[in-house]
Each structure stands twice: as structure tokens, then as C-alpha cells.
C-alpha atoms as a PDB file:
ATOM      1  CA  UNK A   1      96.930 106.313 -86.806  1.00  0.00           C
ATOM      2  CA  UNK A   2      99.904 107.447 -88.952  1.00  0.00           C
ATOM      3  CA  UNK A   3      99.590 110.787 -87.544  1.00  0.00           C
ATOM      4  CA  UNK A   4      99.952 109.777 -84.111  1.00  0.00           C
ATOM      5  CA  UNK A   5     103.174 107.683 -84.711  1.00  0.00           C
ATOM      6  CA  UNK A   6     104.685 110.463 -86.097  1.00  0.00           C
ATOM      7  CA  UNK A   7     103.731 112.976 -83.950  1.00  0.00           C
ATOM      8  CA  UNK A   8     104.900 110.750 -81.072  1.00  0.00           C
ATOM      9  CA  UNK A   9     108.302 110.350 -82.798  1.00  0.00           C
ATOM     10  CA  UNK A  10     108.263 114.270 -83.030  1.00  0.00           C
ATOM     11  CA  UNK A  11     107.797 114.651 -79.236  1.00  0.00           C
ATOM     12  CA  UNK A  12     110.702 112.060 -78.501  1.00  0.00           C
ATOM     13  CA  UNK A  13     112.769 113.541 -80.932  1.00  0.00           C
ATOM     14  CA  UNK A  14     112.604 116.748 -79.644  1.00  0.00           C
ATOM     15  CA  UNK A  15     112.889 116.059 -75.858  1.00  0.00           C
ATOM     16  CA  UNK A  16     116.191 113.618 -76.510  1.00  0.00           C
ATOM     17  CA  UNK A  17     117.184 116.937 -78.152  1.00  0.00           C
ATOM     18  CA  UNK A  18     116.511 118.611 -75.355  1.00  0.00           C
ATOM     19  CA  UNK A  19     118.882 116.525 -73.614  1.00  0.00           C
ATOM     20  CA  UNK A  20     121.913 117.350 -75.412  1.00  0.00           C
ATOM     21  CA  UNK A  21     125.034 119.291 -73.738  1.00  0.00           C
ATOM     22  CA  UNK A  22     124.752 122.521 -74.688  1.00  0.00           C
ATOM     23  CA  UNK A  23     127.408 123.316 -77.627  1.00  0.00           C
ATOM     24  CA  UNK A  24     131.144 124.753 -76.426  1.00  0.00           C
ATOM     25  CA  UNK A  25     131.824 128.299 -78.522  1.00  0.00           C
ATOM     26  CA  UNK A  26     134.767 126.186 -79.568  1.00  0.00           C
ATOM     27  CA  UNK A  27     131.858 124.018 -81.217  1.00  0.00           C
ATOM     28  CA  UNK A  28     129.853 126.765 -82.395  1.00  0.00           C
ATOM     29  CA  UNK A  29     133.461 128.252 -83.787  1.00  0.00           C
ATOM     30  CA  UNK A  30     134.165 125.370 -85.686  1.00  0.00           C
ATOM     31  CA  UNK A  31     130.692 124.885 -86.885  1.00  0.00           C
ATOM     32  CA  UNK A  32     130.837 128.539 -88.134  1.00  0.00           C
ATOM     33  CA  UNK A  33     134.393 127.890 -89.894  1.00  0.00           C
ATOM     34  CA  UNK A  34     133.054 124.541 -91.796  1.00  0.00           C
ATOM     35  CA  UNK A  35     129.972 126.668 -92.967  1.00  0.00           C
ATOM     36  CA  UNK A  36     132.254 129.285 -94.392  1.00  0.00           C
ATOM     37  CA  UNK A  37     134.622 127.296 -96.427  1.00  0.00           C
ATOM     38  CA  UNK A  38     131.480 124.819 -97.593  1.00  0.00           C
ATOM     39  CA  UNK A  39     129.681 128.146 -99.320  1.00  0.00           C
ATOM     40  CA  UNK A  40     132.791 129.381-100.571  1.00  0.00           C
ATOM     41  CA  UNK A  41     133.398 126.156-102.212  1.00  0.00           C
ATOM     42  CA  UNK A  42     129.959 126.071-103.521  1.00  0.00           C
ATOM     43  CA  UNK A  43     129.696 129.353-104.843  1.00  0.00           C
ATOM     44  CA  UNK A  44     133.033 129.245-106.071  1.00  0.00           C
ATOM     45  CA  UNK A  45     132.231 126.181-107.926  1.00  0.00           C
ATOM     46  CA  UNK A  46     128.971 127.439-109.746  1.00  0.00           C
ATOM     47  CA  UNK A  47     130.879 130.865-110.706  1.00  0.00           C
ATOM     48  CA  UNK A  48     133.352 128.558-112.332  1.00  0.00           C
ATOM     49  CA  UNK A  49     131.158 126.694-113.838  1.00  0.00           C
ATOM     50  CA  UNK A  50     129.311 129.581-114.957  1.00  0.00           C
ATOM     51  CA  UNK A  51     132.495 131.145-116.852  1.00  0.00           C
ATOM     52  CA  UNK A  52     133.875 127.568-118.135  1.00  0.00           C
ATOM     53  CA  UNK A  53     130.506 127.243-119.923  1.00  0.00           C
ATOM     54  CA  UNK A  54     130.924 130.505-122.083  1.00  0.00           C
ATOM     55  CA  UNK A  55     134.106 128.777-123.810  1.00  0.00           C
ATOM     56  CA  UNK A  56     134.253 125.442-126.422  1.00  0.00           C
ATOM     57  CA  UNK A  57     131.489 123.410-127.790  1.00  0.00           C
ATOM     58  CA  UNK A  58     129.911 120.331-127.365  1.00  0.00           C
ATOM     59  CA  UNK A  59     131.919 118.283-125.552  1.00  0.00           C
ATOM     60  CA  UNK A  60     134.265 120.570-125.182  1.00  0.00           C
ATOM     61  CA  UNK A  61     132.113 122.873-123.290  1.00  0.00           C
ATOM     62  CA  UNK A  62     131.266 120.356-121.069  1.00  0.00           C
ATOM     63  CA  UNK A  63     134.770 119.473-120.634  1.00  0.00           C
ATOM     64  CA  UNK A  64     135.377 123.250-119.528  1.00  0.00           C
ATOM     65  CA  UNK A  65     132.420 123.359-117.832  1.00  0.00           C
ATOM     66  CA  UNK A  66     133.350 120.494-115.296  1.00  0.00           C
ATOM     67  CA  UNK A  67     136.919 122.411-115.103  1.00  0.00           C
ATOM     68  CA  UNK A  68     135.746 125.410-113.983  1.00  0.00           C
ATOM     69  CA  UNK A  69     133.823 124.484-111.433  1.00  0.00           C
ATOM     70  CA  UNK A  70     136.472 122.712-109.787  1.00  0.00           C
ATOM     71  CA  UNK A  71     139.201 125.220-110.077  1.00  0.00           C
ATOM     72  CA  UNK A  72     136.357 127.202-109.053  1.00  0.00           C
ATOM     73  CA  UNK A  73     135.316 125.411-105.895  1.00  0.00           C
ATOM     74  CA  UNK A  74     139.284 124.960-104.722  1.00  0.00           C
ATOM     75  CA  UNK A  75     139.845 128.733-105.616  1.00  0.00           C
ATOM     76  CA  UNK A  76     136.401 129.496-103.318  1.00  0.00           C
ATOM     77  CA  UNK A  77     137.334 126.815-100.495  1.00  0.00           C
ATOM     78  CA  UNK A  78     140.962 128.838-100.541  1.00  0.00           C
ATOM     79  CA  UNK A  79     139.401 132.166-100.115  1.00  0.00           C
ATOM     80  CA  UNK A  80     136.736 131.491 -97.735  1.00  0.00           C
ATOM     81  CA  UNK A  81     139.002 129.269 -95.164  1.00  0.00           C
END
């Protein structure tokens, strides 16, 4: 019975999606643009991370941890956008 319900929502999902406008390349531009600075600020942030964590100890690693990812994830959101 559970099976049915949800392949029933499935169906309707998928044909209300059907429905949609079809996305403008301005749309498709922008989505693009927002992808690009998201993965630059996440890889930015984990190579920051990644060299703040070879410096301090204890809580001072942590402390330089946490910094370099952000400085990191600005620096990546900077370059990518």
C-alpha cells in the first residue's frame, strides 16, 4: 500500500514538473554563476582548512583550523565569482 502512495506522488510530482515554464538562458546563466561561486567557496574553504590544520596545537589548531577555512572560502568565493 505504501508503495502505491508513493509511486502515485512520483507520477504527480513529475507531471506538475512537467508543467513548469521552460527556464530563460538568463535563468540557466544565473544558475550556472551561483554554482560557480558555491564550489569555489567550498573548495576554497576545505583547502583552508586543510593548511590551517598543519599549524598550532590543541586548541590552537582548531582555532586555525576554523580560520582557514573561512579566509579560505571568501578567498575561493572571490576567485570563482
Amino acid at each position: 500500500m505504501k508503495s502505491k502512495v508513493l509511486g502515485l506522488a512520483l507520477c504527480v510530482s513529475g507531471l506538475l514538473a512537467a508543467c513548469a515554464p521552460a527556464p530563460t538562458p538568463q535563468a540557466q546563466a544565473a544558475r550556472q554563476h551561483e554554482i560557480a561561486c558555491l564550489s569555489g567557496s567550498v573548495v576554497g574553504g576545505l583547502i583552508g582548512g586543510a593548511i590551517g590544520n598543519q599549524f598550532g596545537g590543541g586548541s590552537g589548531r582548531d582555532i586555525l583550523t576554523a580560520a582557514g577555512a573561512s579566509a579560505g572560502a571568501v578567498s575561493g568565493s572571490r576567485y570563482a565569482c
